[in-house]
C-alpha atoms as a PDB file:
ATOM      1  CA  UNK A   1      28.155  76.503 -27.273  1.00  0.00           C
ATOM      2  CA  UNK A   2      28.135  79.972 -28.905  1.00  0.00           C
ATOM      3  CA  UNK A   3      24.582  78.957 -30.593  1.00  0.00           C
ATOM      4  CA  UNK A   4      23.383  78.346 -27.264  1.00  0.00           C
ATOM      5  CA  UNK A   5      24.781  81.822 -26.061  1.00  0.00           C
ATOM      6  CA  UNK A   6      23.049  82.804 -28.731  1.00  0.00           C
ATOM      7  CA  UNK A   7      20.090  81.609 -28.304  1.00  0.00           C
ATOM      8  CA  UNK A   8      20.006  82.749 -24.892  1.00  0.00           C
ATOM      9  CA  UNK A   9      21.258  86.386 -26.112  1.00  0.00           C
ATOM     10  CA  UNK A  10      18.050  86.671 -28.590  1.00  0.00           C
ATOM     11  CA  UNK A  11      15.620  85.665 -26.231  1.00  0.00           C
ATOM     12  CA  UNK A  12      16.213  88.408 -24.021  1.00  0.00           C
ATOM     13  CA  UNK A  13      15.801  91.007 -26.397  1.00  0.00           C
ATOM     14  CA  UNK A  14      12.014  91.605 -26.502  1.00  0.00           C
ATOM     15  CA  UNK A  15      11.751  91.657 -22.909  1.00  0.00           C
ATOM     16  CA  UNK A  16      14.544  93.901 -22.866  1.00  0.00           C
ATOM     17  CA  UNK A  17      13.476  96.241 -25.181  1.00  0.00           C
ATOM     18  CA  UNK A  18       9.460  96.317 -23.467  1.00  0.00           C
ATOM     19  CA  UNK A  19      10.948  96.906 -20.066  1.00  0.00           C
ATOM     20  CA  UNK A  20      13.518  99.576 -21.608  1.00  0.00           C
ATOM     21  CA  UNK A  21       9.741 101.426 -23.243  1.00  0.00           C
ATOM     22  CA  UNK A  22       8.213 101.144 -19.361  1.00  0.00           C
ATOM     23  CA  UNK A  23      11.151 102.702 -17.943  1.00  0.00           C
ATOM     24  CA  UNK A  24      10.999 105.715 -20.378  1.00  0.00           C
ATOM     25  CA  UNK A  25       7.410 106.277 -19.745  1.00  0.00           C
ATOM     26  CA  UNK A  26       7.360 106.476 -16.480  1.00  0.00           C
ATOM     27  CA  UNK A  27      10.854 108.771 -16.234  1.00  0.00           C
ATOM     28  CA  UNK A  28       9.407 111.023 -18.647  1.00  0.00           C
ATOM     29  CA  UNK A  29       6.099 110.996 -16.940  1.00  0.00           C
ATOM     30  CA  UNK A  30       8.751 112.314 -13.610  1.00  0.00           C
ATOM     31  CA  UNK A  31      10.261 114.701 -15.449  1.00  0.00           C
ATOM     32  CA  UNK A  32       7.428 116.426 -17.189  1.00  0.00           C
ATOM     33  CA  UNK A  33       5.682 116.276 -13.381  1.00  0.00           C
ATOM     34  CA  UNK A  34       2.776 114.562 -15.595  1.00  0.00           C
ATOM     35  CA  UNK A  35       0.500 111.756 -14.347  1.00  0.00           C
ATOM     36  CA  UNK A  36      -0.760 108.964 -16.767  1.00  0.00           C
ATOM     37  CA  UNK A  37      -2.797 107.447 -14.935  1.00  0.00           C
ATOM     38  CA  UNK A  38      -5.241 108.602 -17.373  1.00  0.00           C
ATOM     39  CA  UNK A  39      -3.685 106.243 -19.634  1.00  0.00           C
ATOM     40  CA  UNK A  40      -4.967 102.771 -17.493  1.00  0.00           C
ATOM     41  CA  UNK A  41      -7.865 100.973 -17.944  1.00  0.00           C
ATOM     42  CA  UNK A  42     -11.305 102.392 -16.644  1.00  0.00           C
ATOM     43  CA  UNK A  43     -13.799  99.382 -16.810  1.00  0.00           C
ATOM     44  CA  UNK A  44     -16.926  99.831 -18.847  1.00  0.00           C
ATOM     45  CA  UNK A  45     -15.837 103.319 -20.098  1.00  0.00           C
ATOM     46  CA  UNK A  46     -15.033 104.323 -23.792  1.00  0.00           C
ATOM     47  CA  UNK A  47     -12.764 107.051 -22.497  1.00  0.00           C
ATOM     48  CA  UNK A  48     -10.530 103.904 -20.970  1.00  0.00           C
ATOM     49  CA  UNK A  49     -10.786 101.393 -24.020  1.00  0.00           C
ATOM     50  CA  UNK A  50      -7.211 103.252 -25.044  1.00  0.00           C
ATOM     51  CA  UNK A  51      -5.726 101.201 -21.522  1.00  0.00           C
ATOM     52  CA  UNK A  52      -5.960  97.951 -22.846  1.00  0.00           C
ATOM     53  CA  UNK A  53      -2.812  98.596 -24.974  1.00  0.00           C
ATOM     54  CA  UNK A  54      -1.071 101.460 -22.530  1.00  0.00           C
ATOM     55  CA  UNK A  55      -1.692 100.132 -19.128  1.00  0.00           C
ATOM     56  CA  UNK A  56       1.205  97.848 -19.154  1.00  0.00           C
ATOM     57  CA  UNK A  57       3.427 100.461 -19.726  1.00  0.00           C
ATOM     58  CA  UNK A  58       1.810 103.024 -16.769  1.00  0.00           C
ATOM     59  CA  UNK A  59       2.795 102.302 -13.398  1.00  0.00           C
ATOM     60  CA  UNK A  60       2.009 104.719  -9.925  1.00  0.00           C
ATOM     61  CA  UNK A  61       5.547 104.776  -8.676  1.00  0.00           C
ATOM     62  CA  UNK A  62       9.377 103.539  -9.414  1.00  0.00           C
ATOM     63  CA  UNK A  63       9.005 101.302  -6.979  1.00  0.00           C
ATOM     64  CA  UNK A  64       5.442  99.864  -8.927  1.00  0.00           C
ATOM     65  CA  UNK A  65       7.493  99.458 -11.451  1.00  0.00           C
ATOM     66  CA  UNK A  66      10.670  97.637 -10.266  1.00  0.00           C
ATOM     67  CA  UNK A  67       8.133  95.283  -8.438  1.00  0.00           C
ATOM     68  CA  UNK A  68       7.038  94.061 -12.322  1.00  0.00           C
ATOM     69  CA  UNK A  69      10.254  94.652 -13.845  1.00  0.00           C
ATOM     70  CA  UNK A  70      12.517  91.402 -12.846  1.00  0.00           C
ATOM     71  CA  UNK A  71       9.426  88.896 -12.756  1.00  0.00           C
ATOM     72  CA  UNK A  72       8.824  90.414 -16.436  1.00  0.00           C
ATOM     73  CA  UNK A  73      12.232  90.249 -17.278  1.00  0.00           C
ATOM     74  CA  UNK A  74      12.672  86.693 -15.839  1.00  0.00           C
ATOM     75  CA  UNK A  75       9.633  84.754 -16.790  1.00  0.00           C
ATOM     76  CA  UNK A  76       9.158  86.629 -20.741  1.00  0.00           C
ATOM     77  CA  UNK A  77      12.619  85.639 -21.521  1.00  0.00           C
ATOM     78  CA  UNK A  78      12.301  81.594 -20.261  1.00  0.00           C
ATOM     79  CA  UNK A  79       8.878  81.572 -22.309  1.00  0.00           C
ATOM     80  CA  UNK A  80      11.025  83.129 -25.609  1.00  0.00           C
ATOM     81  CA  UNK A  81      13.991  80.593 -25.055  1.00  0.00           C
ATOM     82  CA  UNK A  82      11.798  77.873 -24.372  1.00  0.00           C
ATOM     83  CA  UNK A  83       8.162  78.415 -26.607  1.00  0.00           C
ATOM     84  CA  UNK A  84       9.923  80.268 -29.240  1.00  0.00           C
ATOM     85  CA  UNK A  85       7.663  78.526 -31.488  1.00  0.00           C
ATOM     86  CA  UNK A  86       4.510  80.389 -30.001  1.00  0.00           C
ATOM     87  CA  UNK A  87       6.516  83.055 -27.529  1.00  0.00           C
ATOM     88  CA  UNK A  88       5.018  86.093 -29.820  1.00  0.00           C
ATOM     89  CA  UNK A  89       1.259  84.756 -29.811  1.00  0.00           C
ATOM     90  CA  UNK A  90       1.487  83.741 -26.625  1.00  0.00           C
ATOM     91  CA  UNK A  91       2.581  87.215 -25.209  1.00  0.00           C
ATOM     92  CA  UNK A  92      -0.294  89.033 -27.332  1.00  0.00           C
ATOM     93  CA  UNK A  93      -2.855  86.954 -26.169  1.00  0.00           C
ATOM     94  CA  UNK A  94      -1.764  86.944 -22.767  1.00  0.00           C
ATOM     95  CA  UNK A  95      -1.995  90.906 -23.026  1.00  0.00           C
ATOM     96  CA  UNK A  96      -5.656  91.556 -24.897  1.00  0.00           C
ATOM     97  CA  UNK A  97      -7.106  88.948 -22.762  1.00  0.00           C
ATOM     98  CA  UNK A  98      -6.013  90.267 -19.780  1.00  0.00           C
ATOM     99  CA  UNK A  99      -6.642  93.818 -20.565  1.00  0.00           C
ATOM    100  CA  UNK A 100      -9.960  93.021 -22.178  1.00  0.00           C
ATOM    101  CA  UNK A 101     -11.234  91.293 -19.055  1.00  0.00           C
ATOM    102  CA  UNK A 102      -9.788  94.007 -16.779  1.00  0.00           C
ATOM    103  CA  UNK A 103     -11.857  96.126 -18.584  1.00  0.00           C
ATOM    104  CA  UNK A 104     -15.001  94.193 -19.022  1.00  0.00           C
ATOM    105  CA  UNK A 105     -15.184  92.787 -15.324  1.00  0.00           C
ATOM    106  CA  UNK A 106     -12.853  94.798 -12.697  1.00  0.00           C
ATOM    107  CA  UNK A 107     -13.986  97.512  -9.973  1.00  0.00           C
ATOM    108  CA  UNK A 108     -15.386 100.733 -12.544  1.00  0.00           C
ATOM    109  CA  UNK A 109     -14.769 103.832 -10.820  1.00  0.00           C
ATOM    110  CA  UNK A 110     -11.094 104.158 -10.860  1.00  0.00           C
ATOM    111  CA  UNK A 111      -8.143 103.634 -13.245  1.00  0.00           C
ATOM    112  CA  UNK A 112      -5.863 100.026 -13.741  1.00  0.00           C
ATOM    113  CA  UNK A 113      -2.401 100.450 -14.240  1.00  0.00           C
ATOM    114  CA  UNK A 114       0.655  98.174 -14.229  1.00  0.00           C
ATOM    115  CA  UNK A 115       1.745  95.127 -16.170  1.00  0.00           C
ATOM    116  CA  UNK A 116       1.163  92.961 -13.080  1.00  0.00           C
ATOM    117  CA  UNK A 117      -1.232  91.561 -15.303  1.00  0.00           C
ATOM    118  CA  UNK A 118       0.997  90.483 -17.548  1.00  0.00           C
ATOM    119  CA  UNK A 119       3.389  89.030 -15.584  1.00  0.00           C
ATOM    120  CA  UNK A 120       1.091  86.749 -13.623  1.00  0.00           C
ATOM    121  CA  UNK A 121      -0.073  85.683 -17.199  1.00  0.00           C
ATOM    122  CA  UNK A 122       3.632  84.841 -17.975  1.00  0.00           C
ATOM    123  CA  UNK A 123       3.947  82.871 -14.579  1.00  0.00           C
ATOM    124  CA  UNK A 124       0.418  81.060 -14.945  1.00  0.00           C
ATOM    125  CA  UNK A 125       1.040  79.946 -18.549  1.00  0.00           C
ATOM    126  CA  UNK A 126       4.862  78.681 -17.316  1.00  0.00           C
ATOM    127  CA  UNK A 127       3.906  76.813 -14.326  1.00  0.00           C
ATOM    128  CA  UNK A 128       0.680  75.258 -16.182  1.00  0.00           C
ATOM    129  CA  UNK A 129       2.576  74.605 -19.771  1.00  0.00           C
ATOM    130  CA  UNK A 130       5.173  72.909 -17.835  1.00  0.00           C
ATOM    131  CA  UNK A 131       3.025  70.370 -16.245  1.00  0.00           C
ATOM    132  CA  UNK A 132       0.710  69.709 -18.823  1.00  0.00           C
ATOM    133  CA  UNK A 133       3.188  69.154 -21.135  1.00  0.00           C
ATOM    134  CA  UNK A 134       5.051  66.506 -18.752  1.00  0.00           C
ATOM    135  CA  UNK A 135       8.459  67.560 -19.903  1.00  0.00           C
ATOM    136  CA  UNK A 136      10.900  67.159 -17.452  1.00  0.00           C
ATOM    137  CA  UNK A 137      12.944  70.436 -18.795  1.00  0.00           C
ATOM    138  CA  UNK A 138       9.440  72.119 -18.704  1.00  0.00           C
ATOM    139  CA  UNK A 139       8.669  70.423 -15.072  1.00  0.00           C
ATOM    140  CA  UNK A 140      11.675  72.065 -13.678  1.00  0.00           C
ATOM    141  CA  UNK A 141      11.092  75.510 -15.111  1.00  0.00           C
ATOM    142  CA  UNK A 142       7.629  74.880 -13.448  1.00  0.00           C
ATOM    143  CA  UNK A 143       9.111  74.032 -10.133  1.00  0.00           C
ATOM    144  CA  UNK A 144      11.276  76.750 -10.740  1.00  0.00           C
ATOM    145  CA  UNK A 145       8.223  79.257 -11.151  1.00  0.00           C
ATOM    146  CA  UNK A 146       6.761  77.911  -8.451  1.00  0.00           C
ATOM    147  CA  UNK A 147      10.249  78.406  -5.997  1.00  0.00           C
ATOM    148  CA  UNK A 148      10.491  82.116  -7.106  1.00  0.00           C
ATOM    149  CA  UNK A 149       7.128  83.453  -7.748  1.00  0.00           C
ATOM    150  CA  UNK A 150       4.616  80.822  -6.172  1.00  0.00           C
ATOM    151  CA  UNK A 151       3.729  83.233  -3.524  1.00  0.00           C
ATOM    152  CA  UNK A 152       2.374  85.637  -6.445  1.00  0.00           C
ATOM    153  CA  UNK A 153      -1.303  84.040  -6.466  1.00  0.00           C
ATOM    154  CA  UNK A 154      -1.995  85.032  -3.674  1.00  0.00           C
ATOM    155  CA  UNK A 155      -1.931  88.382  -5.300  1.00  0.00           C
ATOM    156  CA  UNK A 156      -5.921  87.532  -6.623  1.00  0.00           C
ATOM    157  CA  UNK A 157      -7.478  87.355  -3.268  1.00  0.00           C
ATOM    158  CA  UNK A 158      -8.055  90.752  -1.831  1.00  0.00           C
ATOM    159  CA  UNK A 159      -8.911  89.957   1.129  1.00  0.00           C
ATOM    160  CA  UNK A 160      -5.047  89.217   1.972  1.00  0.00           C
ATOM    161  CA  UNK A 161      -4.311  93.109   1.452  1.00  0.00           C
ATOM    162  CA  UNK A 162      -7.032  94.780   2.417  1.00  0.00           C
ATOM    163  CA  UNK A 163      -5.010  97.963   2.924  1.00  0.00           C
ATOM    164  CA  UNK A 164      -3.110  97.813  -0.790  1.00  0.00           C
ATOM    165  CA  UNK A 165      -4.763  99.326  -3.288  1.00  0.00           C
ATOM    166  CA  UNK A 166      -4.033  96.644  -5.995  1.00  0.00           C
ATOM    167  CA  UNK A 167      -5.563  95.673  -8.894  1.00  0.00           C
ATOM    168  CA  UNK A 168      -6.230  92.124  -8.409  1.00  0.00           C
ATOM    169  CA  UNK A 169      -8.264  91.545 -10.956  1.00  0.00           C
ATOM    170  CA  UNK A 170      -5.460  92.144 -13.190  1.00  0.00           C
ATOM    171  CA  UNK A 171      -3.891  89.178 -11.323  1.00  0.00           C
ATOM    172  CA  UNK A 172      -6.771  86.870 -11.708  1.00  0.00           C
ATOM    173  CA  UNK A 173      -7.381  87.852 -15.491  1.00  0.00           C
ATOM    174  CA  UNK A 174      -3.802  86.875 -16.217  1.00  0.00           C
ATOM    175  CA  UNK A 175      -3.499  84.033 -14.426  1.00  0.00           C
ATOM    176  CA  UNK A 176      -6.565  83.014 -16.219  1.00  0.00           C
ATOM    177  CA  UNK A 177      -5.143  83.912 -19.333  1.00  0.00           C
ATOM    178  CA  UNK A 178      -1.837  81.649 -18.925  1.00  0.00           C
ATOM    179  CA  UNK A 179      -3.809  78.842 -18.018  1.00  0.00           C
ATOM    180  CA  UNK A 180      -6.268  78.806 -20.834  1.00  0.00           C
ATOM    181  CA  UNK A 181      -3.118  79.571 -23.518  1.00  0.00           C
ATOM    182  CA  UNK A 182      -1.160  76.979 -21.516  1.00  0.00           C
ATOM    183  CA  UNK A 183      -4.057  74.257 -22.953  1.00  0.00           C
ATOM    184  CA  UNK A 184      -4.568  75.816 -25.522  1.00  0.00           C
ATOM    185  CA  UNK A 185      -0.830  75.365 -26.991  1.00  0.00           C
ATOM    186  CA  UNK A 186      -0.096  72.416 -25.268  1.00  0.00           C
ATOM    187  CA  UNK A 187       0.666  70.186 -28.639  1.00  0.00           C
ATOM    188  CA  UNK A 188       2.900  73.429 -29.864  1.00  0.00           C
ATOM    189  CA  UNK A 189       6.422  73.214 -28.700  1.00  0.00           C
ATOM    190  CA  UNK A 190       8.695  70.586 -26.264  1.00  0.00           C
ATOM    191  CA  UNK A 191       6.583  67.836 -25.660  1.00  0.00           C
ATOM    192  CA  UNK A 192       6.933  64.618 -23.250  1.00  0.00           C
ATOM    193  CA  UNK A 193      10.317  62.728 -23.779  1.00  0.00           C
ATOM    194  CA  UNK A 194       9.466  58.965 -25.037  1.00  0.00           C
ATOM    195  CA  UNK A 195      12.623  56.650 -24.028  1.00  0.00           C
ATOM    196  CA  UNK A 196      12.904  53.628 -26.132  1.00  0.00           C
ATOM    197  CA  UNK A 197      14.771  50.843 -23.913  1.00  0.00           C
ATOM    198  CA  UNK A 198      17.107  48.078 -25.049  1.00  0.00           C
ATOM    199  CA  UNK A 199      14.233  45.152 -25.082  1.00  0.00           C
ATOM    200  CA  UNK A 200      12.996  46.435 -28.302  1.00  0.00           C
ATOM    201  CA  UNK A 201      17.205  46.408 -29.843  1.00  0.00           C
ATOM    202  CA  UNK A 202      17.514  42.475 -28.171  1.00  0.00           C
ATOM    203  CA  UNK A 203      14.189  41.371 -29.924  1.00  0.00           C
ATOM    204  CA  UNK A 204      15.763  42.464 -33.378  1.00  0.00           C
ATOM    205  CA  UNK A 205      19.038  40.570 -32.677  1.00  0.00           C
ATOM    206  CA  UNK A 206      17.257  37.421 -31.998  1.00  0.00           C
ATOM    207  CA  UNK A 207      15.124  37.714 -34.992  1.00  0.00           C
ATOM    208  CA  UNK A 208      18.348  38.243 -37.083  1.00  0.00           C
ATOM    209  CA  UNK A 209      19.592  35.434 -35.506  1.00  0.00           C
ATOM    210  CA  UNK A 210      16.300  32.964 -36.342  1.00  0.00           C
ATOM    211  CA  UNK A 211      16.115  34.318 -39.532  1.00  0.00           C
ATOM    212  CA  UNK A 212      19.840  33.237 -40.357  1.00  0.00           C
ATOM    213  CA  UNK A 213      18.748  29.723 -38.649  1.00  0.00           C
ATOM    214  CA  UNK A 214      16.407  28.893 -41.285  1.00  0.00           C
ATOM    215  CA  UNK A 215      18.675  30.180 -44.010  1.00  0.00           C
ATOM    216  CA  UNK A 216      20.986  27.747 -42.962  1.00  0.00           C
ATOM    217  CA  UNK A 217      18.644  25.132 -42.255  1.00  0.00           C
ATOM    218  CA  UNK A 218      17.461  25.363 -45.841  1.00  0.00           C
ATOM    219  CA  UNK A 219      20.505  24.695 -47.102  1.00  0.00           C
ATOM    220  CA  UNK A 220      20.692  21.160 -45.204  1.00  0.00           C
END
């Protein structure tokens, strides 16, 4: 029990320590009355290459970034206790891909900021991984995902908030991105349960069994 407690403890850490970094950014950005927004992505632009590692971490209000914080918190910390194998490499790739495709194919003309991104690559790759895989532990943590944040996709069709300015190409690029790395990994990790039955255990006995018969028979 207290390795499982353990286990549990550890995989909160990373996502515990990234939101912990998000939350200092954006109080000191409060503090110092400074705006880095500057800081997000600006598609096709050299001068917003540098958002494809920051823009996770820059969000336009506290209540931007409480909307990202418990999904991150929640889905980052399932993925390390469950894909520990692959939780880093998964969470890297989920990032650049995202970030690069933000950058390579969203709206130019104004900054994207927020780890929304992220977090619908972390719900994507959940959901997906958990059916592909055809796990029953992983099936329910896909049901799960799909209870608590199923209404999330429809985050990637703008036409549903025309009056929110919201990057939703952010949400499409990481939704992309868990899908492909849920494929991608799918022989890495829990895999389907194989049950043996009984059948196979009766069909030895009675082998035993006409193996002794001749032994004795021999012996006549």
């Amino acid at each position: 029990m207290n390795r499982e407690y353990s286990k549990i403890f550890s995989s909160m850490l990373f996502p515990f320590a990234l939101i912990m970094l998000m939350w200092i950014v954006k109080i000191a950005e409060y503090y110092t009355k400074s705006d880095f927004s500057e800081f997000g992505i600006l598609p096709l632009k050299k001068e917003g290459l540098i958002g494809i590692i920051t823009t996770p971490f820059i969000h336009a209000d506290f209540g931007h970034l409480i909307a990202n914080t418990i999904p991150m918190f929640v889905t980052l910390s399932i993925i390390f206790y469950f894909y520990r194998e692959i939780a880093f490499p998964v969470f890297f790739l989920i990032w650049l891909f995202t970030d690069v495709w933000v950058w390579s194919f969203a709206r130019g003309g104004s900054y994207h900021i927020g780890a929304s991104g992220l977090v619908y690559g972390f719900v994507s790759f959940l959901l997906f991984s958990g059916l592909i895989r055809r796990n029953v532990r992983l099936m329910a943590i896909s049901m799960l995902i799909i209870f608590l944040y199923g209404g999330f996709f429809w985050g990637v069709f703008p036409d549903f908030f025309p009056k929110r300015n919201i990057s939703w190409e952010s949400h499409l690029m990481g939704s992309l991105a868990g899908l492909i790395l849920a494929v991608y990994y799918r022989k890495r990790g829990l895999q389907r349960e194989v049950y043996h039955w009984d059948d196979d255990e009766e069909d030895d006995e009675n082998a035993d069994y006409l193996q002794n018969d001749d032994e004795f028979q021999g012996k006549r």
